[in-house]
Structure formats: structure tokens, C-alpha cells
N, C-alpha and C. Protein backbone atom coordinates (compact mmCIF):
# COMPACT_ATOMS: atom_id res chain seq x y z
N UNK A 1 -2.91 -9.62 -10.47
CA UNK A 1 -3.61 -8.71 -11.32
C UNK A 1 -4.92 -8.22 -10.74
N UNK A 2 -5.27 -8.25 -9.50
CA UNK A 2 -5.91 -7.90 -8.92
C UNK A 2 -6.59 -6.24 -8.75
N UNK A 3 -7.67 -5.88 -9.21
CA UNK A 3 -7.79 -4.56 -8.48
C UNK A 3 -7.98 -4.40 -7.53
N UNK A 4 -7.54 -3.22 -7.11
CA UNK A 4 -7.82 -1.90 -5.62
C UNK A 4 -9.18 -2.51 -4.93
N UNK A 5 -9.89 -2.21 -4.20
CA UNK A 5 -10.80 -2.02 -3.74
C UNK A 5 -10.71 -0.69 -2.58
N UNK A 6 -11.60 0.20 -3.59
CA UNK A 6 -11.23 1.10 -2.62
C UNK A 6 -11.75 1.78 -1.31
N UNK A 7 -13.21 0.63 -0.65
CA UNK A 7 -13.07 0.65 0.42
C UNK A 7 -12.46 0.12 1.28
N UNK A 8 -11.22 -0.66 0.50
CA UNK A 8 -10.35 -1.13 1.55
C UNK A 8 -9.46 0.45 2.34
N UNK A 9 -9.51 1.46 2.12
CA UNK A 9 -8.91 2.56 2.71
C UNK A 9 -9.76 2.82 4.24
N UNK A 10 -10.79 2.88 3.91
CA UNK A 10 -11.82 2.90 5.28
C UNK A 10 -11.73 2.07 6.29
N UNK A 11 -11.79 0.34 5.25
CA UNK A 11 -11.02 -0.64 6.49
C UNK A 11 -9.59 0.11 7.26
N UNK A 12 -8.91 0.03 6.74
CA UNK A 12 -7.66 0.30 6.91
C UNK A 12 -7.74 1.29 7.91
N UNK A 13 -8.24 2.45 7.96
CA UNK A 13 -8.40 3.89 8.62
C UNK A 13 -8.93 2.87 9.94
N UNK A 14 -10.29 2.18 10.09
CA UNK A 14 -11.08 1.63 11.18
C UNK A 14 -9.96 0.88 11.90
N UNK A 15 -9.60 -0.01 11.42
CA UNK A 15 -8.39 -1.21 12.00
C UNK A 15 -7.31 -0.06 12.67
N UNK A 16 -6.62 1.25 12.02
CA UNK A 16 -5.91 1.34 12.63
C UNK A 16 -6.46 2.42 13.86
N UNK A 17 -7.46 2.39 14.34
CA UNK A 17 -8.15 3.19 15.16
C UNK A 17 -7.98 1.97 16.18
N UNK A 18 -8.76 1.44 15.72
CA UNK A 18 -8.83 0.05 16.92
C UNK A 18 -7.93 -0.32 17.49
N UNK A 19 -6.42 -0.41 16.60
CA UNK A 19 -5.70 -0.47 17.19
C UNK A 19 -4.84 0.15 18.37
N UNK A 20 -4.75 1.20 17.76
CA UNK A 20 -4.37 2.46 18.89
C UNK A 20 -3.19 2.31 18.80
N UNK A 21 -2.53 2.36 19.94
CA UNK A 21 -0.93 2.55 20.00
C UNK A 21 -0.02 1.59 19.71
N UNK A 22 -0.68 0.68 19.54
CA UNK A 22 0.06 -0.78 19.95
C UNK A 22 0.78 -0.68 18.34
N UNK A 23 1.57 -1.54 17.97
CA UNK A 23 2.86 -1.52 17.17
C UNK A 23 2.43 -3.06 16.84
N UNK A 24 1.48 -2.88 15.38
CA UNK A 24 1.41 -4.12 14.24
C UNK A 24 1.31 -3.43 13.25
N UNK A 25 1.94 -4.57 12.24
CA UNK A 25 2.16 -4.15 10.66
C UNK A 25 0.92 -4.88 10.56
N UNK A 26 0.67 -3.84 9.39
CA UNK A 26 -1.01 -4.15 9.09
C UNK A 26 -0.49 -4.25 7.16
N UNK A 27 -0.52 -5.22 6.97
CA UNK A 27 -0.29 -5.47 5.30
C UNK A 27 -1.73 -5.67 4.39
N UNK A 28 -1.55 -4.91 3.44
CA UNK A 28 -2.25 -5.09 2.02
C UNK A 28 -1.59 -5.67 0.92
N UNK A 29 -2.76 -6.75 0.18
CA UNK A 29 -1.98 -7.47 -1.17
C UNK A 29 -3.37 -7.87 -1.89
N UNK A 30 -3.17 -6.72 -3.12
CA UNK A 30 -4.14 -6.91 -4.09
C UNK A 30 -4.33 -5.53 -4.32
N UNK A 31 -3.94 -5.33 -5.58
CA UNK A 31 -4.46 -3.90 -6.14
C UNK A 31 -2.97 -2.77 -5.87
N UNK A 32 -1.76 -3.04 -5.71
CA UNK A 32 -1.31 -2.19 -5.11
C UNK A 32 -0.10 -1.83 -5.71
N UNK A 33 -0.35 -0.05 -6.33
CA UNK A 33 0.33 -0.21 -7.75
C UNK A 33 0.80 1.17 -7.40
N UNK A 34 1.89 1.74 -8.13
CA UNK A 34 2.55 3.24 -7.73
C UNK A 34 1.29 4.53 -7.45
N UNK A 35 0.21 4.37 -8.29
CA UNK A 35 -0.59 5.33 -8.37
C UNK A 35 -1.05 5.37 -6.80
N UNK A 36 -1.63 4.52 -6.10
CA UNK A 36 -2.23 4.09 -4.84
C UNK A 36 -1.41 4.29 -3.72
N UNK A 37 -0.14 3.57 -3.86
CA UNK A 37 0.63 3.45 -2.53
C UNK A 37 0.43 4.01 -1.27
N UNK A 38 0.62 5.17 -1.63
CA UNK A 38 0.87 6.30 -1.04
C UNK A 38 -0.86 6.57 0.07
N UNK A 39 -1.70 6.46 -0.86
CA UNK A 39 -3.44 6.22 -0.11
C UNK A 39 -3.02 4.83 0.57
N UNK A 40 -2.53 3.96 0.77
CA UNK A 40 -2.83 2.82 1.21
C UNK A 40 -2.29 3.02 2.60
N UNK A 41 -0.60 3.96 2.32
CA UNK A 41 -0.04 3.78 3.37
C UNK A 41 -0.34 4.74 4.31
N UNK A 42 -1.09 5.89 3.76
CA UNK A 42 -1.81 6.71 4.56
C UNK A 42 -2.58 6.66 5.14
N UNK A 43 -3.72 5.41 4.81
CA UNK A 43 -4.77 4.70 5.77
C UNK A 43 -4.50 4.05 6.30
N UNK A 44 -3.07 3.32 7.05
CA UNK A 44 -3.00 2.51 7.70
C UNK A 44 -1.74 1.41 7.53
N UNK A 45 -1.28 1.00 6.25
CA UNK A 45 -0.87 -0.05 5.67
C UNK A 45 0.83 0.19 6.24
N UNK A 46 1.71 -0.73 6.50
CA UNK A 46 2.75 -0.66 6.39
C UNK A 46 3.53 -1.77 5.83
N UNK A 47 2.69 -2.82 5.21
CA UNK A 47 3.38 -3.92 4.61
C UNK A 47 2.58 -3.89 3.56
N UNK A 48 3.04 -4.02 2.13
CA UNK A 48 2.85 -3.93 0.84
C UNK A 48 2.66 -5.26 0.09
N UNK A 49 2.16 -5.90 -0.79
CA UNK A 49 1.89 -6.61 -1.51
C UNK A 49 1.69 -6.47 -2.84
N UNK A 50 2.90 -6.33 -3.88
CA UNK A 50 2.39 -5.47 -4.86
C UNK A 50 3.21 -6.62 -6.29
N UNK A 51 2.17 -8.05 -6.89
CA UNK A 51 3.02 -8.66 -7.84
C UNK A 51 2.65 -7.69 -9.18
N UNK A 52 1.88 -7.60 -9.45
CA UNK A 52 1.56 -7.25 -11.08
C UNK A 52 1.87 -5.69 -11.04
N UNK A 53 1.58 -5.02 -9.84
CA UNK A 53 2.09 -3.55 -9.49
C UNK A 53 3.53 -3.31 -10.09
N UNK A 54 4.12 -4.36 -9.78
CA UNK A 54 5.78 -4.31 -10.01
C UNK A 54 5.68 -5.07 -11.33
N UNK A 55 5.65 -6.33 -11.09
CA UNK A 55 6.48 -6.92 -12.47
C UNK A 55 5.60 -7.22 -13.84
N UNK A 56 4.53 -6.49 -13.84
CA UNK A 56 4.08 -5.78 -15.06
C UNK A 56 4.57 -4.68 -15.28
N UNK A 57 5.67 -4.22 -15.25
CA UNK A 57 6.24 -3.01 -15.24
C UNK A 57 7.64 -3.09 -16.39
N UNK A 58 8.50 -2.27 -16.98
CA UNK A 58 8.92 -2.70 -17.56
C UNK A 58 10.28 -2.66 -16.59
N UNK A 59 10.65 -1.15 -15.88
CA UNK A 59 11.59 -2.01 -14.61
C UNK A 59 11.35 -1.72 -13.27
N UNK A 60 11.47 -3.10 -12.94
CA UNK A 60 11.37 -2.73 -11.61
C UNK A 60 11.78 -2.58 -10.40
N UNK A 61 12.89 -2.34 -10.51
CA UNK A 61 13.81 -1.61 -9.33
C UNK A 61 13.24 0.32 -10.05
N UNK A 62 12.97 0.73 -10.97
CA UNK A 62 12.44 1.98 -11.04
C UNK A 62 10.97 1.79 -10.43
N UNK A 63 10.46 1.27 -10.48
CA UNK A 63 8.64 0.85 -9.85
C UNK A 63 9.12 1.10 -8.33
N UNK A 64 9.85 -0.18 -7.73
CA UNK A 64 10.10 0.05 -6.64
C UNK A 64 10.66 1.30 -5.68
N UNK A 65 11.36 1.99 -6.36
CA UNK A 65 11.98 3.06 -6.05
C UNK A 65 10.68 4.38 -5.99
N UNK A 66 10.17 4.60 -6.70
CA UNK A 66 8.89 5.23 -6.75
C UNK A 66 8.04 4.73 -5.67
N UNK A 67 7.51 3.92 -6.07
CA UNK A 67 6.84 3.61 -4.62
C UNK A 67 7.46 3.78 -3.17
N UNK A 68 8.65 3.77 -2.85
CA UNK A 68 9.11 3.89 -1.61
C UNK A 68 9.52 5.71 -1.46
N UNK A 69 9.30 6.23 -2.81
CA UNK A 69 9.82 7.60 -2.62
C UNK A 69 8.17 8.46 -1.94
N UNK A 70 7.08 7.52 -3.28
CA UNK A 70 5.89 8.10 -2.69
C UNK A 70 5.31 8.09 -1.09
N UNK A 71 6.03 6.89 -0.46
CA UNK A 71 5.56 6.54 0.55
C UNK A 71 6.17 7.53 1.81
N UNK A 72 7.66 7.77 1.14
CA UNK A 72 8.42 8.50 2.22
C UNK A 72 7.83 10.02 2.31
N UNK A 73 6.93 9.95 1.52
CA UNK A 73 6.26 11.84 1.01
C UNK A 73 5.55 11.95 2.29
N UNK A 74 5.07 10.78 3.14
CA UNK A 74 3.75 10.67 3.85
C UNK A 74 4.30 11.81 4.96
């Protein structure tokens, strides 16, 4: 039940600078809910962490599905 923090997007943007080319999954867990996704995975994120995102939800294979549709928008 965690919120966002939403300079975690800036982290995210910095880390994946630093990284450069190289090929790591960079995961977020806390705060990470359909509204967001999509900012998270745009700054950087490719591994998700999302409990109360999802199963505070009423279903969630529809939660999930959304989120992976928002993500594929990128």
C-alpha cells in the first residue's frame, strides 16, 4: 500500500543514463498502480512491483492486462 514517490522517475531517468547500453532490468516496487505504469516504464523501469496496485482491485487479470497494454503504448 505504498505510495509513488515521484522523484523516483528522475532516479530512474539518471540510473538509466549511467547505464548506457548495457542490458539490466532495473525494477520498481512501491507505488505502482495502472495510473503510473506507463511513467515508470518510461523512465527507465522494466520490472514491476505492483501488490496493492493489483489486488486491491476488484479483478485482476483486468488490472493486469491494462497495465501491460499501457506499457506496450511506450
Amino acid at each position: 500500500g505504498q505510495r509513488f514517490i515521484p522523484s523516483t522517475l528522475d532516479k530512474l531517468r539518471q540510473l538509466r543514463g549511467l547505464l548506457g547500453s548495457r542490458s539490466v532490468e532495473v525494477e520498481v516496487d512501491g507505488g505502482v498502480v495502472v495510473d503510473n505504469i506507463a511513467d515508470v516504464a518510461a523512465a527507465g523501469a522494466s520490472v514491476f512491483v505492483s501488490g496493492t496496485g493489483i489486488f486491491g482491485t476488484e479483478d485482476y487479470a483486468q488490472t493486469m492486462a491494462e497495465m501491460r497494454r499501457r506499457c506496450a503504448e511506450l
